[in-house]
N, C-alpha and C. Protein backbone atom coordinates (compact mmCIF):
# COMPACT_ATOMS: atom_id res chain seq x y z
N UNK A 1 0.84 -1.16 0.00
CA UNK A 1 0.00 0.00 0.00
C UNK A 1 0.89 1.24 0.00
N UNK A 2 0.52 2.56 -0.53
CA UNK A 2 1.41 3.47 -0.96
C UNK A 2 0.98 4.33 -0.19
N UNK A 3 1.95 4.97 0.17
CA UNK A 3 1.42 6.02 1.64
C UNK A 3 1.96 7.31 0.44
N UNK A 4 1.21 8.33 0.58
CA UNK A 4 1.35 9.71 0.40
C UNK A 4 1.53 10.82 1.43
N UNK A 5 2.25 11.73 1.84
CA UNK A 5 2.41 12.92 2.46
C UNK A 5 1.72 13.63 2.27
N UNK A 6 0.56 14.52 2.78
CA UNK A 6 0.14 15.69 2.29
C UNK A 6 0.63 17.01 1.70
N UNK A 7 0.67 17.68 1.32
CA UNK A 7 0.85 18.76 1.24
C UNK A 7 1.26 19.35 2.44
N UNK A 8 2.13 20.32 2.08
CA UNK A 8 2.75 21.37 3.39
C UNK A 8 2.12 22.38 3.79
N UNK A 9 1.01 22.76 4.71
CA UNK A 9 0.33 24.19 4.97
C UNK A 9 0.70 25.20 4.81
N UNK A 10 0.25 26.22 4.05
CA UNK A 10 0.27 27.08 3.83
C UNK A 10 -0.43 28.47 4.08
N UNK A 11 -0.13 29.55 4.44
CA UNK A 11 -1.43 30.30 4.68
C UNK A 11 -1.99 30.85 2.94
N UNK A 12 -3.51 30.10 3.09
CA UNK A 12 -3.84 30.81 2.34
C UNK A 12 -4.04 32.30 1.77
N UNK A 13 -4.37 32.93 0.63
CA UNK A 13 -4.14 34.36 -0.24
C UNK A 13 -5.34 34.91 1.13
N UNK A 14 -4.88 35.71 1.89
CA UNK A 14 -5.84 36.87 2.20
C UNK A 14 -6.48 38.08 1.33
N UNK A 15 -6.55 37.93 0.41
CA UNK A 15 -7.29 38.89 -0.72
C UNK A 15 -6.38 40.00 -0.83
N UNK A 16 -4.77 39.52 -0.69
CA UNK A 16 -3.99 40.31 -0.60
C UNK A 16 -3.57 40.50 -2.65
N UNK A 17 -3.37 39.27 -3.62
CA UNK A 17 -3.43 39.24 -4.47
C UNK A 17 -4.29 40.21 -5.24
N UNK A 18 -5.89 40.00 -4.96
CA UNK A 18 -7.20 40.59 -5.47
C UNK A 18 -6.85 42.52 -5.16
N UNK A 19 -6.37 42.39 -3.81
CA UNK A 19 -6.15 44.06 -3.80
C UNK A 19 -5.21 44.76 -4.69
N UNK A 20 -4.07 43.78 -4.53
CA UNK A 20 -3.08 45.16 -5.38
C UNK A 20 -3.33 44.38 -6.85
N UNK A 21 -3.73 43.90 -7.53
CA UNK A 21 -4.25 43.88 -8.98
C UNK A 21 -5.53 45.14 -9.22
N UNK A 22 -6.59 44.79 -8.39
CA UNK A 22 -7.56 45.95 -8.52
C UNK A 22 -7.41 47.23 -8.28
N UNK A 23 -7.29 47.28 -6.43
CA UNK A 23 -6.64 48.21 -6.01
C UNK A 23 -5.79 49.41 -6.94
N UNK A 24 -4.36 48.96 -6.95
CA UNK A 24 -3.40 49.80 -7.53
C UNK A 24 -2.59 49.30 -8.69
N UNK A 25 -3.59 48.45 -9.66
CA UNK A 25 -3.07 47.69 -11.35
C UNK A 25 -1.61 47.00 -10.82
N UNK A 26 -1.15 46.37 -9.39
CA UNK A 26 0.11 46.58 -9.58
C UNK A 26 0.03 44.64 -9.97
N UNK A 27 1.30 43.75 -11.12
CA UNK A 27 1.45 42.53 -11.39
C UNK A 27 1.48 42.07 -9.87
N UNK A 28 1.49 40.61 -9.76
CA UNK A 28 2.06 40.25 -8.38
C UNK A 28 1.97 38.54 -9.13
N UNK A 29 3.07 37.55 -8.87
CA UNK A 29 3.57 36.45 -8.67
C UNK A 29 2.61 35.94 -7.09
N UNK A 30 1.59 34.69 -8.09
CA UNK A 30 1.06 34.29 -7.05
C UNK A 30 1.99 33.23 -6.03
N UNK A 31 1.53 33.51 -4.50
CA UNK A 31 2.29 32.78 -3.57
C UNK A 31 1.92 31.68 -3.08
N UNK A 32 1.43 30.93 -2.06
CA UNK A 32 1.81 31.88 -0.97
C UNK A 32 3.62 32.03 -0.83
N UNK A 33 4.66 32.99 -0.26
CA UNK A 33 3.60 34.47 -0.29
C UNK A 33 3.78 34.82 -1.39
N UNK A 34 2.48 36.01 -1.54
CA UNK A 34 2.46 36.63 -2.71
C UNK A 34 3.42 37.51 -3.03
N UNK A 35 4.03 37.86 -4.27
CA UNK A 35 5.10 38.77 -4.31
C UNK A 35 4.41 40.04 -5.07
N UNK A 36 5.22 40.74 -5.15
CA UNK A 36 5.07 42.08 -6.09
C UNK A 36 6.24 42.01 -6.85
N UNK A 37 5.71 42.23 -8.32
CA UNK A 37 6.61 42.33 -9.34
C UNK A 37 7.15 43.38 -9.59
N UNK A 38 8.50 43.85 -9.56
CA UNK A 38 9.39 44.94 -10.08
C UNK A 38 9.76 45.46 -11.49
N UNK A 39 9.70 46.33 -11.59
CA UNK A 39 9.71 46.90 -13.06
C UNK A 39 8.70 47.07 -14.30
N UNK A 40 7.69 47.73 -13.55
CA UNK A 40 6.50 47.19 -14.48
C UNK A 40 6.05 48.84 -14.54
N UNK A 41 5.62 49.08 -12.70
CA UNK A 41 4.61 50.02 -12.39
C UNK A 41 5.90 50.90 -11.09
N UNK A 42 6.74 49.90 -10.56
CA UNK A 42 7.72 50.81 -9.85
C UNK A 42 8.75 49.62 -9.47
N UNK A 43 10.17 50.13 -9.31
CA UNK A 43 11.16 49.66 -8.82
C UNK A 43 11.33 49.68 -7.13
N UNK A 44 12.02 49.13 -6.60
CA UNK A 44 12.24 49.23 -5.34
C UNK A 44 13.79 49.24 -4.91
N UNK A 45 13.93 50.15 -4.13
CA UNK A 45 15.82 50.02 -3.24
C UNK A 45 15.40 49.40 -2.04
N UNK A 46 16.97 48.99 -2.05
CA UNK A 46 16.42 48.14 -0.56
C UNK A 46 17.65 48.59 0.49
N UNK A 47 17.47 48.87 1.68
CA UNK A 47 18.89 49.11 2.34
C UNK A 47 18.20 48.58 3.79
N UNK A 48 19.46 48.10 4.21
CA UNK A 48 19.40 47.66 6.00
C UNK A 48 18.42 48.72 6.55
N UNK A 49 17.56 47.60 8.00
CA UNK A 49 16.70 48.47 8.67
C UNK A 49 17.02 49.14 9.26
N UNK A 50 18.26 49.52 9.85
CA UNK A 50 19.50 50.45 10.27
C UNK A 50 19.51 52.20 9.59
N UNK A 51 19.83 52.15 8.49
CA UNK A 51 19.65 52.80 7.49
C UNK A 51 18.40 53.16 7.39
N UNK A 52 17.61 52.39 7.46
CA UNK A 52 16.56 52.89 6.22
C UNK A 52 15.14 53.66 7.96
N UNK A 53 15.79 53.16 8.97
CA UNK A 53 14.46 53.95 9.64
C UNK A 53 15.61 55.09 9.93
N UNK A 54 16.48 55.47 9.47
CA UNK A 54 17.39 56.50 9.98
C UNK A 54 17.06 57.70 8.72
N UNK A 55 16.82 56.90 7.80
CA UNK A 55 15.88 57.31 6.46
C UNK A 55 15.01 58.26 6.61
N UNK A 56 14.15 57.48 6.84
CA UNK A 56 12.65 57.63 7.25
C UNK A 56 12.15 59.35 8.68
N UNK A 57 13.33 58.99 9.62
CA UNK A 57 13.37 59.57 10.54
C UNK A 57 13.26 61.10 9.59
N UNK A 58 14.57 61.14 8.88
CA UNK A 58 14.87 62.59 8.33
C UNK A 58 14.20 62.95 6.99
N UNK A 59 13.71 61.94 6.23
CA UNK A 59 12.75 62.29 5.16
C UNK A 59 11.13 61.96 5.22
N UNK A 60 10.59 63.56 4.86
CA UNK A 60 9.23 63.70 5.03
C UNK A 60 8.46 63.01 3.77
N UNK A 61 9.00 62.96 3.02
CA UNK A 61 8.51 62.64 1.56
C UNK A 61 9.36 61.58 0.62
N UNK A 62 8.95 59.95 0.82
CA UNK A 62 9.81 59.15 -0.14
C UNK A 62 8.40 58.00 -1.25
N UNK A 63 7.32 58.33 -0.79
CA UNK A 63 6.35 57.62 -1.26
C UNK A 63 6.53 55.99 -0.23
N UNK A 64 5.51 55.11 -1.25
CA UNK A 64 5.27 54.12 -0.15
C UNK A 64 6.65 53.46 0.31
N UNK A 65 6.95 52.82 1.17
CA UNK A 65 7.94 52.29 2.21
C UNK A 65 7.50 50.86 2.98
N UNK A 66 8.24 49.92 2.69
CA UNK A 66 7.85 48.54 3.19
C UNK A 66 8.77 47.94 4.05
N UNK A 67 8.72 47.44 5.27
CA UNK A 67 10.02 46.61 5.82
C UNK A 67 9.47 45.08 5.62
N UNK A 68 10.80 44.27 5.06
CA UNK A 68 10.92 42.59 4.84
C UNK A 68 11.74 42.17 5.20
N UNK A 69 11.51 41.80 6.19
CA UNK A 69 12.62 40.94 7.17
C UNK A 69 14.23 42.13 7.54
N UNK A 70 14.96 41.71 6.98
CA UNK A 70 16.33 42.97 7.68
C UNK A 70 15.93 44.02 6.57
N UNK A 71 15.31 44.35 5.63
CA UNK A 71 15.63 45.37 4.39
C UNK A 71 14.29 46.41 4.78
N UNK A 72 14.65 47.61 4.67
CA UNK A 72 13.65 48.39 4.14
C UNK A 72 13.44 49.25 2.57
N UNK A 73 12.35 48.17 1.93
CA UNK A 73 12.10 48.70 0.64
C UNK A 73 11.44 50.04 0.17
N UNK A 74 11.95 50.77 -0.56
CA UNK A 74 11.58 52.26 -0.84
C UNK A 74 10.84 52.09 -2.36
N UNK A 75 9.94 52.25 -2.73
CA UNK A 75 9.50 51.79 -3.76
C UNK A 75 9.32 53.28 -4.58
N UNK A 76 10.02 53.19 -6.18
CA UNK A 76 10.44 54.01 -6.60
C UNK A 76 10.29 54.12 -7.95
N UNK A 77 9.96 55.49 -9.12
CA UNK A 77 9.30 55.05 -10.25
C UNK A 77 10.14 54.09 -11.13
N UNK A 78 9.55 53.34 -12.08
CA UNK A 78 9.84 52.42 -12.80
C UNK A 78 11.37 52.91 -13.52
N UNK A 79 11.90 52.26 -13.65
CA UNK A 79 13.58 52.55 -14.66
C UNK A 79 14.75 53.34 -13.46
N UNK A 80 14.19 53.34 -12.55
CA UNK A 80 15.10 53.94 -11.65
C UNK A 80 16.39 53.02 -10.89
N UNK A 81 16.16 51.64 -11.52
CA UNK A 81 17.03 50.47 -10.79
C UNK A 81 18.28 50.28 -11.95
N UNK A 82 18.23 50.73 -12.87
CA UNK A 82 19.09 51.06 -14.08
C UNK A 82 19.42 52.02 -13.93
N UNK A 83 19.19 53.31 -13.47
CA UNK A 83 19.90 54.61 -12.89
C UNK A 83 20.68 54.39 -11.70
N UNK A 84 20.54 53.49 -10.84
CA UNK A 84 21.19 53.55 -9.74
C UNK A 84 22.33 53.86 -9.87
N UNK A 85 23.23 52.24 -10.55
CA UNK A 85 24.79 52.48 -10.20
C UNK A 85 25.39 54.21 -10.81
N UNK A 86 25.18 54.84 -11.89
CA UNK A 86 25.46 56.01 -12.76
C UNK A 86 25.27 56.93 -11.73
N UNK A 87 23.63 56.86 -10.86
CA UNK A 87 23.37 57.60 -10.16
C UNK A 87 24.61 58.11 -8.76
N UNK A 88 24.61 57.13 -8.55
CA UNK A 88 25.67 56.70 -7.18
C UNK A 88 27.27 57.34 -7.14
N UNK A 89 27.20 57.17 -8.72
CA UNK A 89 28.96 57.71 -9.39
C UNK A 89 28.56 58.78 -8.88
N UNK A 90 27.79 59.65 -10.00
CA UNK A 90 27.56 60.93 -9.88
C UNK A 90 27.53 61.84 -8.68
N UNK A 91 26.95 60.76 -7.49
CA UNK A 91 26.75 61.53 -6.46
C UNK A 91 28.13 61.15 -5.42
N UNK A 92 29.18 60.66 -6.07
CA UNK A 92 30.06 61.05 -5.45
C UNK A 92 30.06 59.40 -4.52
N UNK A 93 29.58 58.58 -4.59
CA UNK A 93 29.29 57.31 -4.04
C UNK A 93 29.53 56.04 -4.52
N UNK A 94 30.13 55.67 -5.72
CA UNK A 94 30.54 54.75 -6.02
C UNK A 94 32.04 54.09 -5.58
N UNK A 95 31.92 52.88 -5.56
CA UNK A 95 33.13 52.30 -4.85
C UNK A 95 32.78 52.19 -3.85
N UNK A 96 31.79 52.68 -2.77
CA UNK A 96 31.59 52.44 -1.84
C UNK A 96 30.66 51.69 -1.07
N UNK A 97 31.02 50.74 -0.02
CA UNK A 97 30.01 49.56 0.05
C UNK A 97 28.82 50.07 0.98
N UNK A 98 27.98 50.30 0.19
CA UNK A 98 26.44 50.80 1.14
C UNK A 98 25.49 49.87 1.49
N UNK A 99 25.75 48.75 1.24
CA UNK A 99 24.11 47.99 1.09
C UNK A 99 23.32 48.50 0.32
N UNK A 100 23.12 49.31 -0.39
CA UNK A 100 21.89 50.15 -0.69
C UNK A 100 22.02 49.53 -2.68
N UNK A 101 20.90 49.10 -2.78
CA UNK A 101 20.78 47.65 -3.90
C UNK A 101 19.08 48.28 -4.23
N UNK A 102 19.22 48.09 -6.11
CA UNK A 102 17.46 48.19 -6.46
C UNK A 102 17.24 47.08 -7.09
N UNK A 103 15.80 47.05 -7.10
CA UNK A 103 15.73 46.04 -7.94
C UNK A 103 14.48 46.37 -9.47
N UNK A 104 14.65 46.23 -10.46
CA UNK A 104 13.74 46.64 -11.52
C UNK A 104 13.39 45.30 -12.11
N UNK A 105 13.59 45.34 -13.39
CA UNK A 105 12.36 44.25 -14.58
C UNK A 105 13.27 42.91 -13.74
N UNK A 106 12.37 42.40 -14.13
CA UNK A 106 12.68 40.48 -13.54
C UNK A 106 12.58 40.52 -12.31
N UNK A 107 12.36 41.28 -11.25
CA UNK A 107 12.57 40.92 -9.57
C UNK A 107 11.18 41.10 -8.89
N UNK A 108 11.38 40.78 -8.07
CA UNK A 108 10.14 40.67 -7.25
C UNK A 108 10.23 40.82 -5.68
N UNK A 109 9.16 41.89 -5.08
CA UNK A 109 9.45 41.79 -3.29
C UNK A 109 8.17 41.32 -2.46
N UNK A 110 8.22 40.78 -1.34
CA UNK A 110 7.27 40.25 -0.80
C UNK A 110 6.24 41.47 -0.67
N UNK A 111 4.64 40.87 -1.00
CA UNK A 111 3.55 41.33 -1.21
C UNK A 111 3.37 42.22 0.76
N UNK A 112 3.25 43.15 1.50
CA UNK A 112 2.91 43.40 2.86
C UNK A 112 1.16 43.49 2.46
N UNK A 113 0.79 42.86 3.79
CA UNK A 113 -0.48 42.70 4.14
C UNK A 113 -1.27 44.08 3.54
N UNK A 114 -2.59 44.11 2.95
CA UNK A 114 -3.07 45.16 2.15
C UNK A 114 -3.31 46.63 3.58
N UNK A 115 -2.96 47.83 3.70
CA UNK A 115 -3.16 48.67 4.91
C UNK A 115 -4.71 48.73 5.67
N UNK A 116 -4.43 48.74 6.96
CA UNK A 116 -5.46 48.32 8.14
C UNK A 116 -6.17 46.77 7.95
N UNK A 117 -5.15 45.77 7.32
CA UNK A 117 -5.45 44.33 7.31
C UNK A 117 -3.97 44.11 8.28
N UNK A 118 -4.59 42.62 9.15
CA UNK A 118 -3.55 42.14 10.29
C UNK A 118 -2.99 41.16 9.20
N UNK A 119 -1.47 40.80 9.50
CA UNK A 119 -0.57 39.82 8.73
C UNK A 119 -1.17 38.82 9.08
N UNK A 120 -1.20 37.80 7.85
CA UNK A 120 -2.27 36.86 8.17
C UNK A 120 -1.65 35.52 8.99
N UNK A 121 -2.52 35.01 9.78
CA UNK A 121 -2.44 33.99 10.61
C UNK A 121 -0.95 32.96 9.99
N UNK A 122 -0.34 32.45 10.80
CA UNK A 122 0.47 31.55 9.85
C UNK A 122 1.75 32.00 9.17
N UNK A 123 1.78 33.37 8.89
CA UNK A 123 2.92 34.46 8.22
C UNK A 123 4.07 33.93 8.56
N UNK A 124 5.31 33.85 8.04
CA UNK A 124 6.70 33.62 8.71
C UNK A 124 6.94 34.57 9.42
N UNK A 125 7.88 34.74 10.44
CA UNK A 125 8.46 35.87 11.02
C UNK A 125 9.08 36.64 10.14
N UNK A 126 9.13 37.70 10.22
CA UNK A 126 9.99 39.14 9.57
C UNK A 126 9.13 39.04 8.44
N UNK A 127 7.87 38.70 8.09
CA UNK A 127 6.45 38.85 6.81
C UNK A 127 6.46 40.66 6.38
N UNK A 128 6.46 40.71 5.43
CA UNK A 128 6.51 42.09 4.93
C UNK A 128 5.67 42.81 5.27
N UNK A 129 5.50 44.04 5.73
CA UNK A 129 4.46 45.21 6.03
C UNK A 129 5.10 46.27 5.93
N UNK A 130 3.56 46.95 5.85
CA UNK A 130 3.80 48.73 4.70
C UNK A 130 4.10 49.71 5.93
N UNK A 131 5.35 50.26 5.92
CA UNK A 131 5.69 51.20 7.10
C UNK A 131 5.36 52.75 6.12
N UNK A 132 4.83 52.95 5.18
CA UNK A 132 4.28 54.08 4.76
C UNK A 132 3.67 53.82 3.36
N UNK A 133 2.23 53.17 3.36
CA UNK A 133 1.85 52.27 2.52
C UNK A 133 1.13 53.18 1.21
N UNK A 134 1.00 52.66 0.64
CA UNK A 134 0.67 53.17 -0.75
C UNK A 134 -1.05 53.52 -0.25
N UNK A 135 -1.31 54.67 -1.24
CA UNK A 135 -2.92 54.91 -1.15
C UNK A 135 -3.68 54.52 -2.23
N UNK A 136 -4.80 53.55 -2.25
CA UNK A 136 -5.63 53.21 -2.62
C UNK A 136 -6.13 54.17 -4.06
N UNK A 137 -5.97 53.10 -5.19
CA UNK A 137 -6.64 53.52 -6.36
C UNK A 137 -5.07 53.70 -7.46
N UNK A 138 -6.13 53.84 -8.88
CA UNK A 138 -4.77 53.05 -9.61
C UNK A 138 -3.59 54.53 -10.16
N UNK A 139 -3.56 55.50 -9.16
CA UNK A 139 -2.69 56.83 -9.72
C UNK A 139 -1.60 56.39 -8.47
N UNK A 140 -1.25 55.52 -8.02
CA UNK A 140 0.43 55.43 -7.42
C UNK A 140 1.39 55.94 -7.58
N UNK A 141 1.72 56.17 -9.10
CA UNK A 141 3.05 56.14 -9.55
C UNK A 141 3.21 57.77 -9.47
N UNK A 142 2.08 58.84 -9.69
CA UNK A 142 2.95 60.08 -9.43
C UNK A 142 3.57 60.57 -7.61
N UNK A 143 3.23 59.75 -7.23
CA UNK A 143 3.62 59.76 -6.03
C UNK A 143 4.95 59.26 -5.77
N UNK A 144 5.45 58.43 -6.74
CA UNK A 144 7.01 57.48 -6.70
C UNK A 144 8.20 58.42 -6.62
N UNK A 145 9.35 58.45 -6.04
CA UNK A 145 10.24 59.63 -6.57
C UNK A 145 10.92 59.01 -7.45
N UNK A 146 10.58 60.03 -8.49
CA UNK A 146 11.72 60.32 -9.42
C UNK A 146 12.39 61.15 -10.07
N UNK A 147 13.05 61.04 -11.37
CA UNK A 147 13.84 61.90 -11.55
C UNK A 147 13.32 63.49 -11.79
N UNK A 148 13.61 64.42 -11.49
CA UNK A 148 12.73 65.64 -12.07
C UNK A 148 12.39 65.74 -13.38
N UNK A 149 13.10 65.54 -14.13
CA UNK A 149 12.65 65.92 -16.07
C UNK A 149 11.95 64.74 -16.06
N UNK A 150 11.66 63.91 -15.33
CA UNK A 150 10.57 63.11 -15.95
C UNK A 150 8.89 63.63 -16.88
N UNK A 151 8.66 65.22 -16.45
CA UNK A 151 7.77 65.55 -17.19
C UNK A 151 6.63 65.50 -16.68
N UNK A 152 6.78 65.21 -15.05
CA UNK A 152 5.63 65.14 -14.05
C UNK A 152 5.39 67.02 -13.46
N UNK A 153 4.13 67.68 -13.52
CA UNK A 153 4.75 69.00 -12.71
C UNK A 153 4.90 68.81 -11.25
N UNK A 154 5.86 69.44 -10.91
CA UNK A 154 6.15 69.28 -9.73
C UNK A 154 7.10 68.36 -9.03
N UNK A 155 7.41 67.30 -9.92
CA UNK A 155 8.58 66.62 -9.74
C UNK A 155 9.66 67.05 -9.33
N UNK A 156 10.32 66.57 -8.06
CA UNK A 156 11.53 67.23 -7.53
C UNK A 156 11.41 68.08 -6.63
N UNK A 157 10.25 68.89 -6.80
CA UNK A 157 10.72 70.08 -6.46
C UNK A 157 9.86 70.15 -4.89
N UNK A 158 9.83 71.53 -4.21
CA UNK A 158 9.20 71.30 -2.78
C UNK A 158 7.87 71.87 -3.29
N UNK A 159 7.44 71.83 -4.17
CA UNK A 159 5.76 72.40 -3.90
C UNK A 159 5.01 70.99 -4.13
N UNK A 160 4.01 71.75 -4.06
CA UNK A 160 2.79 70.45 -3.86
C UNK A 160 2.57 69.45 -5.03
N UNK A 161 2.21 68.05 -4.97
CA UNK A 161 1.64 67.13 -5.89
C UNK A 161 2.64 66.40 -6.53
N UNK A 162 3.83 66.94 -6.45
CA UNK A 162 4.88 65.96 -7.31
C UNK A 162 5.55 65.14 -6.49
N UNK A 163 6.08 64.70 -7.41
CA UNK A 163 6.82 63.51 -6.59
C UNK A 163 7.95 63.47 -5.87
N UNK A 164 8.37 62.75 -4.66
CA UNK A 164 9.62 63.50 -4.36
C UNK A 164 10.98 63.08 -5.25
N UNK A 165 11.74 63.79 -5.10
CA UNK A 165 13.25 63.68 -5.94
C UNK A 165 14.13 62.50 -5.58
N UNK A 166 14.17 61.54 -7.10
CA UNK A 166 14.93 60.54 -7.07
C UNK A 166 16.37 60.49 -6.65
N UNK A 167 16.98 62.35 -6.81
CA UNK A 167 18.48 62.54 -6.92
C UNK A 167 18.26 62.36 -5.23
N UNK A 168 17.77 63.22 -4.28
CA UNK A 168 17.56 63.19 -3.22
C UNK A 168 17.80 62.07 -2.30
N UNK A 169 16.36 61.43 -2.67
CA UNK A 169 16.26 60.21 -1.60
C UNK A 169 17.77 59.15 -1.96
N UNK A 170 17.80 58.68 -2.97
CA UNK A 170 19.21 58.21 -3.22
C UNK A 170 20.62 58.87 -2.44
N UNK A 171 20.67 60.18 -2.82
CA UNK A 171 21.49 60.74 -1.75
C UNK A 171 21.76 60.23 -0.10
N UNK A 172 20.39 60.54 0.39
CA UNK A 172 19.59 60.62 1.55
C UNK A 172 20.21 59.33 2.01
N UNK A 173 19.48 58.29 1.12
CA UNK A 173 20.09 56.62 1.33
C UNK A 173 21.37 56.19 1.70
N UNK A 174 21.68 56.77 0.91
CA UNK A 174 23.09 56.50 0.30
C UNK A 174 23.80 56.89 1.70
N UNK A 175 23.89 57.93 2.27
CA UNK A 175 24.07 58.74 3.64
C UNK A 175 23.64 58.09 4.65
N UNK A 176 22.62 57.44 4.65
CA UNK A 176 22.20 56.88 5.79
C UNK A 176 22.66 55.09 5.73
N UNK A 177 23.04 54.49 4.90
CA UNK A 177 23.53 53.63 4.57
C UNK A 177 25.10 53.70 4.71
N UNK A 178 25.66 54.41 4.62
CA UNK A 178 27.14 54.74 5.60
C UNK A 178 27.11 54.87 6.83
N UNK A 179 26.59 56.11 7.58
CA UNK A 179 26.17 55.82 8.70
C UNK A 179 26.46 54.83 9.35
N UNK A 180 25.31 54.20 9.03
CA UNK A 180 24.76 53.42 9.81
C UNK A 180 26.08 51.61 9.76
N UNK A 181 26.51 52.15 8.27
CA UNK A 181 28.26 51.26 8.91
C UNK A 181 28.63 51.40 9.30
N UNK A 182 29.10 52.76 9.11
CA UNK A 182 30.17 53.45 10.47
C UNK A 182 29.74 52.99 11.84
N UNK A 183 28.54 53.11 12.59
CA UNK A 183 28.05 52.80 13.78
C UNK A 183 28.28 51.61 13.94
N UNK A 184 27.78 50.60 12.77
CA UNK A 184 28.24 48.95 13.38
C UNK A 184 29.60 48.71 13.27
N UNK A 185 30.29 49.71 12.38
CA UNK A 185 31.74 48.62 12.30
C UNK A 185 32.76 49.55 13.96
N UNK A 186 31.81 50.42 14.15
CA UNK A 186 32.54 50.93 15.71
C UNK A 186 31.89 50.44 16.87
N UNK A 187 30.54 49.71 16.69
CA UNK A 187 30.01 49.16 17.77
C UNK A 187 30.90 47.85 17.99
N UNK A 188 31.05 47.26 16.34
CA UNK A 188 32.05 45.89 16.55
C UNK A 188 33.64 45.75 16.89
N UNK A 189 34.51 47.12 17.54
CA UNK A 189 35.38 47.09 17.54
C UNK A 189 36.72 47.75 16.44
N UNK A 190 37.46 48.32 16.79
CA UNK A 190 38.32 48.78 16.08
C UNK A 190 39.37 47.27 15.20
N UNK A 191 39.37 48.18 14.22
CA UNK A 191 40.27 47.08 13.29
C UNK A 191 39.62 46.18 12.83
N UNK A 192 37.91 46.12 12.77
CA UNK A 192 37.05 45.04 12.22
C UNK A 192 36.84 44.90 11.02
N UNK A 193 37.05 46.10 10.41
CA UNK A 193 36.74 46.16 8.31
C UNK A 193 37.59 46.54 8.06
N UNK A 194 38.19 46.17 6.96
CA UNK A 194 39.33 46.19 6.37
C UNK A 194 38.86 47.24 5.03
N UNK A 195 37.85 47.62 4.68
CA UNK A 195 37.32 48.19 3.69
C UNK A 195 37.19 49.92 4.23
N UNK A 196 38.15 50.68 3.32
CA UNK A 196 38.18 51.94 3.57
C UNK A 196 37.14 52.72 3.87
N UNK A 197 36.67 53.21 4.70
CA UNK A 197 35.67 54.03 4.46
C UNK A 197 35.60 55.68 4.08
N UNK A 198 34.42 56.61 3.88
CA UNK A 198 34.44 57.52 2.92
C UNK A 198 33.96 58.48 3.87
N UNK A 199 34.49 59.53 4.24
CA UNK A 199 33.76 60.10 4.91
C UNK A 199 33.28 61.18 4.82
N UNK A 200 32.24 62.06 5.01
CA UNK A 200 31.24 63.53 4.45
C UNK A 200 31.09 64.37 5.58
């Protein structure tokens, strides 16, 4: 007689799929868990939670914001994960090891529970949720930062309705993603990294 294993439990889709397709048109890779697809409708950076609530602390304006497990994802307009490294030169930041990583076409980040829904029963630990979640309905993307000549009004700049500045928050990141090495590689002792650091 042939014995079979069941299947492995899973938590089923909390209508987390159904929301961000309707919701905010965004793709998503069914799960469980569900993912969100990159490079479609927006890219995402990702930098240590170190960094990124040190981020958060000093910027009023980055659009939606997700933490997944150690990373906090900054979700950012589409083509902006192909600007990064150029970006990074430019700003005086390349060569230097930040953590601070995007991701565009082909990638994908864990789906966070849809806003004022509880992570559903069953979730792994460190389950993704929206620490400054996207608003409801399918106009997201002028809210994304990006570059100013993108042709959005108001892009960049400090008045109302545009989006905030891609040169910026990258900056911003980028800054707070040193940091926040500097602090661990002096919390861990002198003579622990062998990797030069840059200092501003």
């Amino acid at each position: 007689m042939a014995f079979t294993l069941p299947a492995p439990r899973v938590p089923p889709d909390d209508g987390s799929t159904r929301w961000y397709k309707n919701e905010l048109g965004w793709a998503t890779a069914e799960g469980p868990p569900v993912r969100l697809i990159t490079g479609l409708r927006f890219d995402a950076l990702q930098v240590p939670v170190d960094a990124g609530k040190a981020l958060l602390r000093r910027c009023g304006r980055t659009g939606p914001v997700a933490r997944a497990g150690d990373r906090i994802l900054l979700l950012v307009a589409a083509g902006s994960a192909e600007e990064l490294p150029g970006l990074l030169d430019w700003l005086e930041w390349g060569g230097i090891g930040l953590e601070l990583t995007a991701l565009g076409p082909g990638g994908s980040v864990p789906a966070p529970a849809p806003p004022g829904r509880a992570v559903p029963a069953g979730a792994p630990q460190g389950a993704a949720v929206w620490l400054r979640p996207p608003k409801p309905g399918r106009e997201v993307e002028p809210s994304l930062p990006a570059f100013g000549a993108v042709g959005r009004p108001g892009a960049g700049s400090g008045g109302g309705g545009g989006a905030p500045d891609l040169v910026r928050l990258v900056d911003a990141a980028a800054n707070a993603c040193h940091r926040a090495r500097l602090l661990r590689s002096c919390a861990a002792g002198p003579h622990t990294n062998a990797q030069p650091l840059a200092f501003s």
